[in-house]
PDB file of N, CA and C in Angstrom:
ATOM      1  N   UNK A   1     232.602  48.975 216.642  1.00  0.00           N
ATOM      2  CA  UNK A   1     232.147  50.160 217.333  1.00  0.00           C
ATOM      3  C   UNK A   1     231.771  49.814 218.771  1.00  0.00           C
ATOM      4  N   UNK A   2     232.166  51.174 219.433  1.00  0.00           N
ATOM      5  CA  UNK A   2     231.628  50.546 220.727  1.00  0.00           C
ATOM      6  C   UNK A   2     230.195  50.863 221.464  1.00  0.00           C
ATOM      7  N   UNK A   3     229.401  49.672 221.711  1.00  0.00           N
ATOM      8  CA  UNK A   3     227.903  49.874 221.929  1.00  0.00           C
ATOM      9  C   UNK A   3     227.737  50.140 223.568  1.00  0.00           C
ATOM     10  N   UNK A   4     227.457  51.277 223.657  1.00  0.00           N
ATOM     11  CA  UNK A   4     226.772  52.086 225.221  1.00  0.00           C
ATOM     12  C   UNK A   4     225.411  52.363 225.530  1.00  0.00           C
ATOM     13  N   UNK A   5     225.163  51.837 226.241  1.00  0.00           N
ATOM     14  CA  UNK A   5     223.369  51.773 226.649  1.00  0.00           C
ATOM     15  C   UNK A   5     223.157  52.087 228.175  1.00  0.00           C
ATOM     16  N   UNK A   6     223.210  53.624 228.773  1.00  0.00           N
ATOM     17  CA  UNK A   6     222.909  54.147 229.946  1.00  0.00           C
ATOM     18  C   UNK A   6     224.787  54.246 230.197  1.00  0.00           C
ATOM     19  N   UNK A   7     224.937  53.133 232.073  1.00  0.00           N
ATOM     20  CA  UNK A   7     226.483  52.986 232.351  1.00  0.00           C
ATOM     21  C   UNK A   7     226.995  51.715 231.910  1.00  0.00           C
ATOM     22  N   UNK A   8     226.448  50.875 230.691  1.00  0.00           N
ATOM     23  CA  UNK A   8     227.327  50.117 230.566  1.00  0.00           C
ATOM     24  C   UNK A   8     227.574  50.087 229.051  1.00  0.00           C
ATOM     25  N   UNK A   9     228.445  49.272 228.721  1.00  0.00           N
ATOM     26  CA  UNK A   9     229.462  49.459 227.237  1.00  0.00           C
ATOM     27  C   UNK A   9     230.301  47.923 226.977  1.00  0.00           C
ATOM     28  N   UNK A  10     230.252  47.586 225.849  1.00  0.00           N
ATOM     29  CA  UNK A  10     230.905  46.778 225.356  1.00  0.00           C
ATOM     30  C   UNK A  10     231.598  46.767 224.134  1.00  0.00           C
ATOM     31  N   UNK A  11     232.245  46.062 223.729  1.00  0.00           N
ATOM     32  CA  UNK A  11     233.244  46.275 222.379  1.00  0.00           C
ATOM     33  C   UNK A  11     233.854  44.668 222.211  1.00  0.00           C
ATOM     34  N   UNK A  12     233.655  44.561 220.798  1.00  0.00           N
ATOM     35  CA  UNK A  12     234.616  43.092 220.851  1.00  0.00           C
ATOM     36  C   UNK A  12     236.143  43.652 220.381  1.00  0.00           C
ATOM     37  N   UNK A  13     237.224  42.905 220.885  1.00  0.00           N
ATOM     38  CA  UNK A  13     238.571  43.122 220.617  1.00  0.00           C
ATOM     39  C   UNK A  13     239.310  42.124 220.251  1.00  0.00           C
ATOM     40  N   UNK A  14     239.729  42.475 219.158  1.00  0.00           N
ATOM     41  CA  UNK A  14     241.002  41.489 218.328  1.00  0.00           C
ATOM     42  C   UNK A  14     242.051  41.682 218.545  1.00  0.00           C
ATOM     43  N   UNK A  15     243.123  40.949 219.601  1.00  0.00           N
ATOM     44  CA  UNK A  15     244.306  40.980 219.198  1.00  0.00           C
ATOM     45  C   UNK A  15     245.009  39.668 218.546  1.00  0.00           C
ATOM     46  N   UNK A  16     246.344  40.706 217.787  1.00  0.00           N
ATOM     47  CA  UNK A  16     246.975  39.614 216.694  1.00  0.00           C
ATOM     48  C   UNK A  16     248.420  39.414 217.138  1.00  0.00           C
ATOM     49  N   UNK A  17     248.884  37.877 217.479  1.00  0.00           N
ATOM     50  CA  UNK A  17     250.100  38.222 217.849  1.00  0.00           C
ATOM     51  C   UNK A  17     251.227  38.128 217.236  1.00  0.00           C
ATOM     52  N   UNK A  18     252.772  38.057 217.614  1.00  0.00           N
ATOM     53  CA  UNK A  18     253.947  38.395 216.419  1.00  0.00           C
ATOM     54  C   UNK A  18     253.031  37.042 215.545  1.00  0.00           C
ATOM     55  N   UNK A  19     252.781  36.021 215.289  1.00  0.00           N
ATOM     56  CA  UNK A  19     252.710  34.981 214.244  1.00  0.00           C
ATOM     57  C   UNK A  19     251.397  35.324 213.311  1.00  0.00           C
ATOM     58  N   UNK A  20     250.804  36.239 213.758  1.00  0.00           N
ATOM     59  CA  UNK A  20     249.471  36.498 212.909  1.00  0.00           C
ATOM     60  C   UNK A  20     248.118  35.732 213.629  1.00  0.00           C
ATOM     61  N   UNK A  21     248.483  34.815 214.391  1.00  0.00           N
ATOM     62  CA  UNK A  21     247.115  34.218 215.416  1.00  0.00           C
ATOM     63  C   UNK A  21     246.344  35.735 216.245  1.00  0.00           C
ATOM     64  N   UNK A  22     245.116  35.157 215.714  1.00  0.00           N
ATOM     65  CA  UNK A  22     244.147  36.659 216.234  1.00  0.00           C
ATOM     66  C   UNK A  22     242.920  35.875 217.455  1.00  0.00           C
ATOM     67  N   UNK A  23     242.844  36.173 218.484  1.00  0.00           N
ATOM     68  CA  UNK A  23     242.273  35.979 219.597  1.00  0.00           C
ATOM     69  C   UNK A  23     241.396  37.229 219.980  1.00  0.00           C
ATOM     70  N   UNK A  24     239.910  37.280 219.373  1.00  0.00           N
ATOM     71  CA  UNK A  24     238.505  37.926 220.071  1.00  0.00           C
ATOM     72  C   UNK A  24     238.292  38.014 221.896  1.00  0.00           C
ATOM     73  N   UNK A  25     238.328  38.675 221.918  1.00  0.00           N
ATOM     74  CA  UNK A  25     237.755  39.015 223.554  1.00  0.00           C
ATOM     75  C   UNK A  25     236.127  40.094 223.459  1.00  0.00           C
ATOM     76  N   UNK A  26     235.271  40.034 224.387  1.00  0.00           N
ATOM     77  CA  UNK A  26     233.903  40.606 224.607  1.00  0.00           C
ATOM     78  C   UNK A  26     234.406  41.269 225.944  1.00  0.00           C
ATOM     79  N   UNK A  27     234.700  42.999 225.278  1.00  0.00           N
ATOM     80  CA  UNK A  27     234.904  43.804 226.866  1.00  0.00           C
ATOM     81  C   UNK A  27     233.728  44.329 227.621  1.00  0.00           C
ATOM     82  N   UNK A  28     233.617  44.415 229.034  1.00  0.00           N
ATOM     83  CA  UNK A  28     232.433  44.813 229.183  1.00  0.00           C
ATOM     84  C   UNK A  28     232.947  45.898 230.454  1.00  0.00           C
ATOM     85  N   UNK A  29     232.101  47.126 230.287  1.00  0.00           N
ATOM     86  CA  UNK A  29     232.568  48.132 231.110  1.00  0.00           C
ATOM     87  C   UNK A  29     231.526  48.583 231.570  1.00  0.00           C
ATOM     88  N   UNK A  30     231.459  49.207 232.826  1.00  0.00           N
ATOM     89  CA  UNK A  30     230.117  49.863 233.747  1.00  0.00           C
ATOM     90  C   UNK A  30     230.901  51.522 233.821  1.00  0.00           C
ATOM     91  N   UNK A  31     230.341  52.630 233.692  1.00  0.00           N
ATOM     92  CA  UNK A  31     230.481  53.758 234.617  1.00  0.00           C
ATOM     93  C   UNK A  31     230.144  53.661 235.634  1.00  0.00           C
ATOM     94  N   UNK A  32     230.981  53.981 236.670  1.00  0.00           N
ATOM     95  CA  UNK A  32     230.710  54.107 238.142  1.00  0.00           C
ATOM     96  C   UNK A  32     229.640  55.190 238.243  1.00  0.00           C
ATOM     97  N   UNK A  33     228.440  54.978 239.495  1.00  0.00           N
ATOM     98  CA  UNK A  33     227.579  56.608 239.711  1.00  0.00           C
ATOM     99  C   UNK A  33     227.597  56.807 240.749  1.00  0.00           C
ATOM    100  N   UNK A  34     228.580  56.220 241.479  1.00  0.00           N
ATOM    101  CA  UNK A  34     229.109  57.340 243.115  1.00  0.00           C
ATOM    102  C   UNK A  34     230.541  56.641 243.345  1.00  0.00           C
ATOM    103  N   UNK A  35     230.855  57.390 244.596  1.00  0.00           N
ATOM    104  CA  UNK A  35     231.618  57.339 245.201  1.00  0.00           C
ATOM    105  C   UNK A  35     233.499  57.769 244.413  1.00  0.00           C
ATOM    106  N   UNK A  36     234.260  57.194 244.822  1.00  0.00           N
ATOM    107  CA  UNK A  36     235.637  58.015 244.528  1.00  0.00           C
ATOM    108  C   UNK A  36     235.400  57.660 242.924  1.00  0.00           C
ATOM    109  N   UNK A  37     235.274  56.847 242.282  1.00  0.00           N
ATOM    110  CA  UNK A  37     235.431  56.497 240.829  1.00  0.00           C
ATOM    111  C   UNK A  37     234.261  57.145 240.036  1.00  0.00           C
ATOM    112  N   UNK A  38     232.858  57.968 241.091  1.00  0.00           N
ATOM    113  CA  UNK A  38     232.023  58.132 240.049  1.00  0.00           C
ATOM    114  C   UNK A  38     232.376  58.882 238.248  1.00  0.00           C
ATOM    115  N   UNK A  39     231.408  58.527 237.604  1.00  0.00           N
ATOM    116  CA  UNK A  39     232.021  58.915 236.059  1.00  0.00           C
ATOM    117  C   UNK A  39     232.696  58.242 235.316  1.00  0.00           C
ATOM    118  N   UNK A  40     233.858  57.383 235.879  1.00  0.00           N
ATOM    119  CA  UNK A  40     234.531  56.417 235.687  1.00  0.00           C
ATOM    120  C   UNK A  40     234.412  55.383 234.866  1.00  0.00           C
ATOM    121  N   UNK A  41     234.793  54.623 233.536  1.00  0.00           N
ATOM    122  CA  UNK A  41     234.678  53.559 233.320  1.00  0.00           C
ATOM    123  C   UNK A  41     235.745  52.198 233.763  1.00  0.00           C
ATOM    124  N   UNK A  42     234.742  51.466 234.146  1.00  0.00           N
ATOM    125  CA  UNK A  42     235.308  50.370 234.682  1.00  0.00           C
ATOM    126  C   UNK A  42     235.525  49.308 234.108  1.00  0.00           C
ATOM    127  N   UNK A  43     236.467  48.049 234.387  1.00  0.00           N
ATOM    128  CA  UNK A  43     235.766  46.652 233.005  1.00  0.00           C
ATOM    129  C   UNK A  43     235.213  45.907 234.311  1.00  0.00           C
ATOM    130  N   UNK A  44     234.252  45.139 233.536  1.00  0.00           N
ATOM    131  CA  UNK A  44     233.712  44.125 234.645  1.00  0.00           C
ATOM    132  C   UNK A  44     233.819  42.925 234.091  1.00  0.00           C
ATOM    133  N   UNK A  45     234.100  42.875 233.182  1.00  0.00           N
ATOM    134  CA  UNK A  45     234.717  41.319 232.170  1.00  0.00           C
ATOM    135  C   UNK A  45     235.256  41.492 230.867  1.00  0.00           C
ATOM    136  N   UNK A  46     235.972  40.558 230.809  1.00  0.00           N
ATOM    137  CA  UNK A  46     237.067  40.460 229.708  1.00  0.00           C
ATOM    138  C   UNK A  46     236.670  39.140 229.344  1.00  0.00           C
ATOM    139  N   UNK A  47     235.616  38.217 228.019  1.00  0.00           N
ATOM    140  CA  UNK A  47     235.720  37.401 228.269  1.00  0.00           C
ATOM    141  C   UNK A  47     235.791  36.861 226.505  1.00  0.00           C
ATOM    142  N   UNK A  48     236.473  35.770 226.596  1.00  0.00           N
ATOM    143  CA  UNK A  48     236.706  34.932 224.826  1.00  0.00           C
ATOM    144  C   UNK A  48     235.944  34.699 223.786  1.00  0.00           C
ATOM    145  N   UNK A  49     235.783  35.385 222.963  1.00  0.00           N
ATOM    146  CA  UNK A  49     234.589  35.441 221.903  1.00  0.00           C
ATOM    147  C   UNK A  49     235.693  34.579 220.750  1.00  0.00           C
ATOM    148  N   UNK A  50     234.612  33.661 219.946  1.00  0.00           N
ATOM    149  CA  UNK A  50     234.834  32.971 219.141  1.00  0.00           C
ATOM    150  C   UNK A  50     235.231  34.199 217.687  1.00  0.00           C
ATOM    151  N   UNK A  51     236.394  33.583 217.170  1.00  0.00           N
ATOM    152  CA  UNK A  51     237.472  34.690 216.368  1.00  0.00           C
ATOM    153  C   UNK A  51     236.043  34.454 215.006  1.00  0.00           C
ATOM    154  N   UNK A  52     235.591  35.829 214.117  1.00  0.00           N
ATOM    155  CA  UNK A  52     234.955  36.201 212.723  1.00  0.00           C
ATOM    156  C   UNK A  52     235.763  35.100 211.939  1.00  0.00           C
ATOM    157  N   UNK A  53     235.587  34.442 211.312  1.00  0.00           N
ATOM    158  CA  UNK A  53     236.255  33.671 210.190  1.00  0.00           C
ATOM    159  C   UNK A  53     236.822  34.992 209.130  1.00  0.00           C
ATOM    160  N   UNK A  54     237.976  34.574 208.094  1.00  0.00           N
ATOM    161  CA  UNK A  54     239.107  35.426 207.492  1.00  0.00           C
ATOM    162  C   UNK A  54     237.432  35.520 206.164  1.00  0.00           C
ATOM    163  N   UNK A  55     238.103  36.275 205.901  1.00  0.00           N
ATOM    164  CA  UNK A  55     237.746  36.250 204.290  1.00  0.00           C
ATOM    165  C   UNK A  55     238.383  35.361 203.784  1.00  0.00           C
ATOM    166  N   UNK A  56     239.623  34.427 203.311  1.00  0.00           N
ATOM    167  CA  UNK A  56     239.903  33.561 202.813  1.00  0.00           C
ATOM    168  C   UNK A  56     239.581  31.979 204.001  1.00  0.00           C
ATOM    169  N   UNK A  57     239.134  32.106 204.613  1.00  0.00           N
ATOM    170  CA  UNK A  57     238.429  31.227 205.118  1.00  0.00           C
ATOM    171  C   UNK A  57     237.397  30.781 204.779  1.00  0.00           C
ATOM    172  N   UNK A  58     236.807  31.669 204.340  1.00  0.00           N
ATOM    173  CA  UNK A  58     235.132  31.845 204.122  1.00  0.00           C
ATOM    174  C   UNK A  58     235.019  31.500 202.829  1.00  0.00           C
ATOM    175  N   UNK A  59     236.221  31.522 201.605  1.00  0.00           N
ATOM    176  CA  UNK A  59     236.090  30.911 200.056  1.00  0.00           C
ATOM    177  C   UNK A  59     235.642  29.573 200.089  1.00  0.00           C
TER     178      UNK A  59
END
């Protein structure tokens, strides 16, 4: 889920690629409160979060 507190927001993201390797990222986004972008969400980092272990990992 994604957690919002005032203008900023984060979400962790899994992508999986063609082989099934899954790579976590920690997004982090601001709403702009002026100028041409106000309202706007922005990212202000994209950064590598250590991947949840599988359920068959975890046996």
């Amino acid at each position: 889920a994604v957690e919002v507190s005032d203008n900023r927001a984060h979400q962790l993201v899994t992508i999986t690629d063609m082989v099934g390797e899954e790579i976590t990222y920690h997004w982090v986004l601001t709403r702009q409160t002026e100028g041409e972008f106000k309202d706007c969400w922005m990212t202000n980092a994209v950064i590598p979060a250590p991947t949840p272990p599988t359920e068959r990992e975890t046996m």
